[in-house]
N, C-alpha and C. Protein backbone atom coordinates (compact mmCIF):
# COMPACT_ATOMS: atom_id res chain seq x y z
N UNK A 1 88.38 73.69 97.14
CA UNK A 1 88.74 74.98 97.69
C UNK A 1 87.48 75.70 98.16
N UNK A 2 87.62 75.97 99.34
CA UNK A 2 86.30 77.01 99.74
C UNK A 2 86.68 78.50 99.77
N UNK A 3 85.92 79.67 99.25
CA UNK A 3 85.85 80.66 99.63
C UNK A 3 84.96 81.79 100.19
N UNK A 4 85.86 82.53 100.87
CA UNK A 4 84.82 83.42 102.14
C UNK A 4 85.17 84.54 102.08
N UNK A 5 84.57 85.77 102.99
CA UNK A 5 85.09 87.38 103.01
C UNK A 5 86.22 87.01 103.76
N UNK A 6 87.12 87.56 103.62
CA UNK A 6 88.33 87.71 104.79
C UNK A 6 87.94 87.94 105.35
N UNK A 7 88.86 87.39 106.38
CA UNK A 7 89.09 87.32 108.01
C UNK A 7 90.02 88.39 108.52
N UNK A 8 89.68 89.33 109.35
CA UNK A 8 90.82 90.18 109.93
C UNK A 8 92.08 89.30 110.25
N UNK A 9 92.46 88.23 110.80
CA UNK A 9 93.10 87.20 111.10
C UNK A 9 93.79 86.75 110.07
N UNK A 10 93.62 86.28 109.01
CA UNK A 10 93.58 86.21 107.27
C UNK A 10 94.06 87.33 107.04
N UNK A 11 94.20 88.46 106.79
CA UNK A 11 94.07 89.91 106.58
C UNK A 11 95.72 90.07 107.31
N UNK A 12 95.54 89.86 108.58
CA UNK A 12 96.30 90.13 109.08
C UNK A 12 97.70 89.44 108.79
N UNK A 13 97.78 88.54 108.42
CA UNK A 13 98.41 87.12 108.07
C UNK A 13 99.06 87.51 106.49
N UNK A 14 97.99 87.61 106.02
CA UNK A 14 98.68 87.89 104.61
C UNK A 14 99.69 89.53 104.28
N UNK A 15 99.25 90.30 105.21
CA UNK A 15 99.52 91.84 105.24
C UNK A 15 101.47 91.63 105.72
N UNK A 16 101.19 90.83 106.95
CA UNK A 16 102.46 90.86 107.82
C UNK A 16 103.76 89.82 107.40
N UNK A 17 102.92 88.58 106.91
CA UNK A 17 104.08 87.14 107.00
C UNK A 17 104.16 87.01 105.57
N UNK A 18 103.83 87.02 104.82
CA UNK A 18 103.41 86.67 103.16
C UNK A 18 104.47 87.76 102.55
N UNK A 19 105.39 86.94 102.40
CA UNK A 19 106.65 87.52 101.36
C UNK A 19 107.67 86.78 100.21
N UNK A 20 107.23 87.32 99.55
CA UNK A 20 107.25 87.07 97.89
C UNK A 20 109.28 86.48 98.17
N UNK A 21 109.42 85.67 97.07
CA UNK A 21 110.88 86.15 96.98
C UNK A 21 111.34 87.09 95.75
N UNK A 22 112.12 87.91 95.41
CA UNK A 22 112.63 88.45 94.03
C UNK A 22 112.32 87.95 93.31
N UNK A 23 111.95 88.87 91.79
CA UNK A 23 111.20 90.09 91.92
C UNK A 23 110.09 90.12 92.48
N UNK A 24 109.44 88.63 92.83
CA UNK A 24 108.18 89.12 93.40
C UNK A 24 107.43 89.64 94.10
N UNK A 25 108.60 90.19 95.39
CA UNK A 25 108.71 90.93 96.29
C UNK A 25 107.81 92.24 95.94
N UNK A 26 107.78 92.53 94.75
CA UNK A 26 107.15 93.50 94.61
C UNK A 26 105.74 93.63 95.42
N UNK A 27 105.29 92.12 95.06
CA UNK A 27 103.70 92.31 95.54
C UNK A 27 103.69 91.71 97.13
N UNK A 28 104.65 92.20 98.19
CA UNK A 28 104.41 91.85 99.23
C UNK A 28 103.39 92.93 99.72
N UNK A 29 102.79 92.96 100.73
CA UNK A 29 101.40 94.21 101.37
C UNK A 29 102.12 95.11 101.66
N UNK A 30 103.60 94.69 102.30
CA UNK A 30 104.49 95.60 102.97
C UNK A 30 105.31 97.31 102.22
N UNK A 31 104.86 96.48 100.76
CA UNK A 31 105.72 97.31 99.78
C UNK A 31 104.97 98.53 99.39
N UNK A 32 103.85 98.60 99.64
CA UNK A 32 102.87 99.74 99.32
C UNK A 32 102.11 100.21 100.17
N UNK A 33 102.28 101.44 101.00
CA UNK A 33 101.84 101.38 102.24
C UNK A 33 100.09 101.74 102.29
N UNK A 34 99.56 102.18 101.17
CA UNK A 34 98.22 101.98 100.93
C UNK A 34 97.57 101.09 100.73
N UNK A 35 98.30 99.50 100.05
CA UNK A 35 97.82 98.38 99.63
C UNK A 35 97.77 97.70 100.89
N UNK A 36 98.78 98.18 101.88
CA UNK A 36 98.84 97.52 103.38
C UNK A 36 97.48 97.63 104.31
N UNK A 37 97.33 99.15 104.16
CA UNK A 37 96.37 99.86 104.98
C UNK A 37 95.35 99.51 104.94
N UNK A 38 94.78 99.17 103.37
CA UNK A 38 93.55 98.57 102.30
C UNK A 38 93.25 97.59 103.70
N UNK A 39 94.48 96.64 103.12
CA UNK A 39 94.59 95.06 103.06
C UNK A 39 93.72 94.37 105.22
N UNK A 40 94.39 95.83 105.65
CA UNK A 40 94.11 95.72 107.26
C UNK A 40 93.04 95.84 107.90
N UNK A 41 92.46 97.50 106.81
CA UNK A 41 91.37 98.03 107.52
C UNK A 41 90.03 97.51 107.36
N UNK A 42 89.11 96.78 107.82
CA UNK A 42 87.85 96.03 107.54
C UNK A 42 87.00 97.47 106.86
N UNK A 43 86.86 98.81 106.93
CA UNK A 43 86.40 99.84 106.66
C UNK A 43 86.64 100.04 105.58
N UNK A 44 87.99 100.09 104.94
CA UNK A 44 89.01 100.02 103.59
C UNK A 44 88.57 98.77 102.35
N UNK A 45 88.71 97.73 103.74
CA UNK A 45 88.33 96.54 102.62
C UNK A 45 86.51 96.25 102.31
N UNK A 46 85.91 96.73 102.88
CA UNK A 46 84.29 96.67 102.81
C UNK A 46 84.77 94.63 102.79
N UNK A 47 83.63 94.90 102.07
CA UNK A 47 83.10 93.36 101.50
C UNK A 47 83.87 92.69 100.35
N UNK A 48 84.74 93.61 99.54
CA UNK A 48 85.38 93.00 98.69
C UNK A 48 86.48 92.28 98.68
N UNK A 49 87.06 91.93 99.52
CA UNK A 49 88.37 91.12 99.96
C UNK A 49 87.40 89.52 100.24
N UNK A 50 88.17 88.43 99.54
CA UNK A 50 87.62 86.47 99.86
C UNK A 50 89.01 85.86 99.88
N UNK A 51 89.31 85.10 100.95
CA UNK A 51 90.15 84.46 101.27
C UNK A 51 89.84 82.97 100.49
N UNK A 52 90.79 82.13 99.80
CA UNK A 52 90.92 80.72 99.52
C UNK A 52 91.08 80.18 100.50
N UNK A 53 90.70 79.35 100.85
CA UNK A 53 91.14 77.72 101.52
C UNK A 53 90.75 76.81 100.98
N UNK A 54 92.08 75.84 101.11
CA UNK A 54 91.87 74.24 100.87
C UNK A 54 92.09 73.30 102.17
N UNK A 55 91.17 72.98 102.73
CA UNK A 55 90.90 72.07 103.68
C UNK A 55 91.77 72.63 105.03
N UNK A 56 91.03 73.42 105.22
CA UNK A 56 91.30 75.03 106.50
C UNK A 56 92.52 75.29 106.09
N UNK A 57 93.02 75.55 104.94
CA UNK A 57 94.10 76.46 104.93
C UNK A 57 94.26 77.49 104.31
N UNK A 58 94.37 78.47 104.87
CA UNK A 58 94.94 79.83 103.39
C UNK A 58 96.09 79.71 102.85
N UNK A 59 95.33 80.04 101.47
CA UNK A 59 95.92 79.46 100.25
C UNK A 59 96.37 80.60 99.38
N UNK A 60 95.25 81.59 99.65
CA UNK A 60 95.44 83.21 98.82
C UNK A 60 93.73 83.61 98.92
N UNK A 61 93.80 84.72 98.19
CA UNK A 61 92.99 85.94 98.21
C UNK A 61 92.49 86.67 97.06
N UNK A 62 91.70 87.33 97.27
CA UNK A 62 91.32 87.85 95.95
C UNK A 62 90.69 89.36 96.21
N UNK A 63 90.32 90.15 95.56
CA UNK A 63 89.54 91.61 95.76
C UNK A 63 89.07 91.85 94.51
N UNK A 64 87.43 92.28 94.62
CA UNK A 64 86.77 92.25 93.31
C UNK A 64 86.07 92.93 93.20
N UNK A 65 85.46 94.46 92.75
CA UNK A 65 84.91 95.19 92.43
C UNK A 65 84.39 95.28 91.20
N UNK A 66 82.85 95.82 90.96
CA UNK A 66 81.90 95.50 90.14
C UNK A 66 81.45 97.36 89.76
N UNK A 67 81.81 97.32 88.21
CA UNK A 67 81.73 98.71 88.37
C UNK A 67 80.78 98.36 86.77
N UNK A 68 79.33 98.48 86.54
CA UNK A 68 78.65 98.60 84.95
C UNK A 68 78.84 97.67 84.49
N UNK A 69 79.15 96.28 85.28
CA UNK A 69 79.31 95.11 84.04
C UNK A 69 80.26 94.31 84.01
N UNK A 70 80.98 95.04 84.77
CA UNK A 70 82.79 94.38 84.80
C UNK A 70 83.75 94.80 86.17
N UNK A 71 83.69 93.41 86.27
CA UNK A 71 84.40 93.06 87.82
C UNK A 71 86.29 93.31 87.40
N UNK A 72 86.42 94.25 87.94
CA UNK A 72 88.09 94.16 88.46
C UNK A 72 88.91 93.50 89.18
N UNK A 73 89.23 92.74 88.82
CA UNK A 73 89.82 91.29 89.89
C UNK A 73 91.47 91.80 90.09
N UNK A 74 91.63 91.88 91.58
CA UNK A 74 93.17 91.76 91.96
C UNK A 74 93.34 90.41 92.80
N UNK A 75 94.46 90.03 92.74
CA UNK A 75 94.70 88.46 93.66
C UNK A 75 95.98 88.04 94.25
N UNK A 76 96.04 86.88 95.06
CA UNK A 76 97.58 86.89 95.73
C UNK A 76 97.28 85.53 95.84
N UNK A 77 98.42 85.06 95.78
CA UNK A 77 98.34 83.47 96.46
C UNK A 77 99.36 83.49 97.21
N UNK A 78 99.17 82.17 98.92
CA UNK A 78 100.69 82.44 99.29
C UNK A 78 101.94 82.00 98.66
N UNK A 79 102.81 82.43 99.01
CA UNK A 79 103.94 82.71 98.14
C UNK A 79 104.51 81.51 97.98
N UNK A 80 104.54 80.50 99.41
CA UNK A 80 105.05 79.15 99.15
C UNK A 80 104.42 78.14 98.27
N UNK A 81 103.53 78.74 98.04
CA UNK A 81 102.82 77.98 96.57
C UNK A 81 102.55 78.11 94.88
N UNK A 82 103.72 79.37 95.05
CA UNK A 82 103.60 80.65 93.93
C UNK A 82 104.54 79.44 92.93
N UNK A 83 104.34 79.66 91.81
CA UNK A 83 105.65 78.87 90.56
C UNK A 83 105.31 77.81 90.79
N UNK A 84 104.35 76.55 90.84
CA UNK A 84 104.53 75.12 91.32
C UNK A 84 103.18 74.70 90.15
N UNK A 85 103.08 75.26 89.59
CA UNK A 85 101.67 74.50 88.48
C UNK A 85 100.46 74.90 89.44
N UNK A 86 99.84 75.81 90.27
CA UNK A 86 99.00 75.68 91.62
C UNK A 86 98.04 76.49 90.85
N UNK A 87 98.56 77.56 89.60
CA UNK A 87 97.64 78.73 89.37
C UNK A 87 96.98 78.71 88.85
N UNK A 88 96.39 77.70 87.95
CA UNK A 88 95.07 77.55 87.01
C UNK A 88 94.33 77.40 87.55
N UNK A 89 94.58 76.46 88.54
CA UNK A 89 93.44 75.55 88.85
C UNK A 89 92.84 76.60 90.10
N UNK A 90 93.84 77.36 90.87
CA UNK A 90 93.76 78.76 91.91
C UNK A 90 92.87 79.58 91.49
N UNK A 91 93.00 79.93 90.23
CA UNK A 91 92.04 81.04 89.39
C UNK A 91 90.59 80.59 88.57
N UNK A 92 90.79 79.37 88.10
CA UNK A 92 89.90 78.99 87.81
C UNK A 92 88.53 78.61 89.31
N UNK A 93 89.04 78.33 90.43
CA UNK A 93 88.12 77.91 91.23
C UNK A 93 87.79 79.78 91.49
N UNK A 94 88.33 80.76 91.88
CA UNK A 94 88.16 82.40 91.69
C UNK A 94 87.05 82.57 90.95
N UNK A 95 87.61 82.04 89.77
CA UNK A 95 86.29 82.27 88.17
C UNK A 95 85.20 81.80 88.53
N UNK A 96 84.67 80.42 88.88
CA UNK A 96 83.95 79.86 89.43
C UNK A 96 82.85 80.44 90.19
N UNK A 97 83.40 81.00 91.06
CA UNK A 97 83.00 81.75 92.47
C UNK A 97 82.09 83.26 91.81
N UNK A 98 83.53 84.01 91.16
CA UNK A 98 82.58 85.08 90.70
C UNK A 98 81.55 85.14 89.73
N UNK A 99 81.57 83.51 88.87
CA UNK A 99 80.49 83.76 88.05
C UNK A 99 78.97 83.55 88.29
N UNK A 100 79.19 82.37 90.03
CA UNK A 100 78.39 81.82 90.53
C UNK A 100 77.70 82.81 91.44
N UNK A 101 78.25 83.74 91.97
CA UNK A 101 77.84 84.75 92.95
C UNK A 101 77.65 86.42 92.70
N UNK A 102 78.17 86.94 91.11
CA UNK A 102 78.22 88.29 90.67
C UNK A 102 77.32 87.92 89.19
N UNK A 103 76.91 89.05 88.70
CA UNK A 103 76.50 89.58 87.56
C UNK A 103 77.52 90.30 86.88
N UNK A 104 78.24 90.07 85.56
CA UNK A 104 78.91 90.61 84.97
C UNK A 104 79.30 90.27 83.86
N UNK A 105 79.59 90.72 82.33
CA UNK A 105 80.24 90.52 81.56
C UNK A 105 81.28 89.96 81.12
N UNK A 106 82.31 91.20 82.29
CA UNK A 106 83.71 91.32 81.72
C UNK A 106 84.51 90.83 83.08
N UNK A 107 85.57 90.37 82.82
CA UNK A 107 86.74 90.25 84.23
C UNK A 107 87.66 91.41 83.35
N UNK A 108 88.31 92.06 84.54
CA UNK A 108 89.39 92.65 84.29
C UNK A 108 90.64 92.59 85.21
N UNK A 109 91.92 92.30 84.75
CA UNK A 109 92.89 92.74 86.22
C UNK A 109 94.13 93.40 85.22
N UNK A 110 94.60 93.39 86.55
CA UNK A 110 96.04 94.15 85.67
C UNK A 110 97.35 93.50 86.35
N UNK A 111 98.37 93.04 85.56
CA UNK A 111 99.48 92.21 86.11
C UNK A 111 100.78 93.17 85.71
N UNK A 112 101.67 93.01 86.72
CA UNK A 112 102.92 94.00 86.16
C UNK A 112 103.83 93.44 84.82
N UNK A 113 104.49 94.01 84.10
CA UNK A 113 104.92 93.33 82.95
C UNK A 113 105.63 92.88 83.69
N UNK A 114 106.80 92.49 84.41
CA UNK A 114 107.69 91.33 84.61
C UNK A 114 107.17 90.30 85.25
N UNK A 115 106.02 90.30 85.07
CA UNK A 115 105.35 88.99 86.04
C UNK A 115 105.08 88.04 85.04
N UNK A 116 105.90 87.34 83.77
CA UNK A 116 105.21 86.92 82.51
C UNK A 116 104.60 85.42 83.38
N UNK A 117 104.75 85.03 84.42
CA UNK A 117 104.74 84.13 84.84
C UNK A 117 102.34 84.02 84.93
N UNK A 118 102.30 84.74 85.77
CA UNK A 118 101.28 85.02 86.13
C UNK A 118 100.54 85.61 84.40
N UNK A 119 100.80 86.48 83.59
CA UNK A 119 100.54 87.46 82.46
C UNK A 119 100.08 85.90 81.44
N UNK A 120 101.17 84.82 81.58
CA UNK A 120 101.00 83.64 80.62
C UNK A 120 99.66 82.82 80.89
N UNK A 121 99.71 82.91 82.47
CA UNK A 121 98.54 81.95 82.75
C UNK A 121 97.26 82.52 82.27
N UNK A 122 97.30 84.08 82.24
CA UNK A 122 95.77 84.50 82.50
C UNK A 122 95.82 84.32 80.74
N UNK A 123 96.62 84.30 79.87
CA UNK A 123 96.02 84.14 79.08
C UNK A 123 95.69 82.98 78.22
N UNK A 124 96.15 82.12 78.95
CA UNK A 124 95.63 80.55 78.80
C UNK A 124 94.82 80.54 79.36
N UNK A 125 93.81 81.04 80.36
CA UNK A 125 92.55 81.14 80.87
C UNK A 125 91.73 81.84 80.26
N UNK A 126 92.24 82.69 78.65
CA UNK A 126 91.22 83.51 78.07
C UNK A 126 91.22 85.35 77.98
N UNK A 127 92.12 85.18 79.31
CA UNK A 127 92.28 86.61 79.06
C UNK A 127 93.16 87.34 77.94
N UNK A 128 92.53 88.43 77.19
CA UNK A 128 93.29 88.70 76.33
C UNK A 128 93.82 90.70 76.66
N UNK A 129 94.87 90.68 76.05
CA UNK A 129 95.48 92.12 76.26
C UNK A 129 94.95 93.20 75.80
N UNK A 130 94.80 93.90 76.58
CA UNK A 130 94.12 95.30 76.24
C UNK A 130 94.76 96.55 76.06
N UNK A 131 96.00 96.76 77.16
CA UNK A 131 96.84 97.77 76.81
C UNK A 131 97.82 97.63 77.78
N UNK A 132 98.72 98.77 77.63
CA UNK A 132 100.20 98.91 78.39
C UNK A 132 99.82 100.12 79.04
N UNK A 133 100.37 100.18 80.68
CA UNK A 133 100.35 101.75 81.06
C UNK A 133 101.07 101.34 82.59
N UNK A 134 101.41 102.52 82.74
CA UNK A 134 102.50 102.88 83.97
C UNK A 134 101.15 103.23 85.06
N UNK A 135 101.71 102.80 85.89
CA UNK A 135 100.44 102.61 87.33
C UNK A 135 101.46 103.08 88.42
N UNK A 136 101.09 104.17 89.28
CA UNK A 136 101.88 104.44 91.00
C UNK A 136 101.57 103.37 91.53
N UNK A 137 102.81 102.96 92.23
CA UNK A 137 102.95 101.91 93.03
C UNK A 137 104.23 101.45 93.89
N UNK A 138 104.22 101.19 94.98
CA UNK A 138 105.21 101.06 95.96
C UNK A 138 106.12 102.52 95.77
N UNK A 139 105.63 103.25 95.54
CA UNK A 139 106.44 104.54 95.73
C UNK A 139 107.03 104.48 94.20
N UNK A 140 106.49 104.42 93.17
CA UNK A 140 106.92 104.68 92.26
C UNK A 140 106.31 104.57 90.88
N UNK A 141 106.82 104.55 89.79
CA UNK A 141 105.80 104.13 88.34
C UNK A 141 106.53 102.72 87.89
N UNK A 142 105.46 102.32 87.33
CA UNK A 142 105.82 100.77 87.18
C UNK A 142 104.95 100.45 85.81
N UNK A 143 105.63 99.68 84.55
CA UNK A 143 104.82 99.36 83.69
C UNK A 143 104.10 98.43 83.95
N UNK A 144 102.91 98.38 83.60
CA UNK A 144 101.58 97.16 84.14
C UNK A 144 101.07 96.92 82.74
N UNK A 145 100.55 95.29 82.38
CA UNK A 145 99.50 94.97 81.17
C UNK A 145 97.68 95.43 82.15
N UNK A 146 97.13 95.74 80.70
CA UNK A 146 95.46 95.11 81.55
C UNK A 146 95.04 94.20 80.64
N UNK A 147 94.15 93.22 81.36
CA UNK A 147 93.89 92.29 80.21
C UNK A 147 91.97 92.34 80.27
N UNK A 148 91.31 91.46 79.77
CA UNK A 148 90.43 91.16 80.03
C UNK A 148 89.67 89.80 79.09
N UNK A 149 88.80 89.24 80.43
CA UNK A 149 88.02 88.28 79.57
C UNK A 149 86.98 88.42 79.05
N UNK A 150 85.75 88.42 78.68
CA UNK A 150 84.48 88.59 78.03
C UNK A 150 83.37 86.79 78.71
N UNK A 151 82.87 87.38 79.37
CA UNK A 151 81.52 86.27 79.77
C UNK A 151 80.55 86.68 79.35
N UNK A 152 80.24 87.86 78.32
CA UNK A 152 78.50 87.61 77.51
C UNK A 152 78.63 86.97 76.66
C-alpha cells in the first residue's frame, strides 16, 4: 500500500461517490455538511488529509493531527471494501506510516458506538478505551467511544 497527501481528485471522489450502506451511512462526507466542506477544501484540509493506494487504487484515507504528543487519527476506507477482513492490515499499514513520518506518543481516534465493527478492531490493534461522550454530528448528538494507544 502506498501513501500520499490527497488529491483534490481523491478528495473529490471520496466526498461525492463513497457511500456507506446502513448504518454506515452515517459516515458518508455527504452526511455532515462541514465534514464535506473539510473533506473538499485544499485550505480546510491543509496537509493533513493521505490517501491509501494499493497498486493505483484508492483504497481509503486518513486525517491526522499532532497536538503535544498525540496524533488524532480519523479514517475511511472505501466502502466496497468495508466488512471483508481488509481492516487490520488497512490500519496497521496507517500505523506504519505515522510512526515512520510523525513524532508522537499517543494515537487517538474516536469511533461511534454502533460501529462495534471498526471499535473491535482498534482494539485488537492495542487501542484501549478511554471514555464515552456525545459528539455534534450530521446535524445532531451521537454517542462516540475515544480510545487510545500509547507508543512511548
Amino acid at each position: 500500500m502506498e501513501i500520499s497527501l490527497l488529491t483534490q481528485e481523491n478528495a473529490t471522489i471520496i466526498a461525492n461517490d463513497w457511500h456507506y450502506p446502513a448504518p454506515y451511512d452515517f459516515y458518508d462526507a455527504t452526511a455532515d455538511l462541514e465534514d464535506y466542506e473539510e473533506l473538499l477544501d485544499p485550505i480546510l484540509r491543509q496537509d493533513h488529509y493521505y490517501q491509501v493506494e494499493a497498486a493505483g487504487e484508492l483504497i481509503g484515507f486518513f486525517a491526522c493531527e499532532l497536538d503535544e504528543n498525540v496524533l488524532d487519527l480519523g479514517l475511511g476506507m472505501r466502502p466496497d471494501l468495508t466488512g471483508r477482513g481488509q481492516g487490520a492490515a488497512f490500519m496497521k499499514t496507517i500505523i506504519d506510516y505515522l510512526t515512520a513520518h510523525f513524532t508522537f506518543q499517543k494515537i487517538t481516534l474516536d469511533v461511534a458506538e454502533f460501529n462495534q465493527r471498526a471499535y473491535h478492531l482498534y482494539r485488537k490493534l492495542g487501542f484501549v478505551e478511554v471514555t464515552h461522550f456525545m459528539m455534534e454530528n450530521n446535524g445532531g448528538q451521537y454517542p462516540f467511544i475515544n480510545l487510545v494507544r500509547d507508543f512511548s
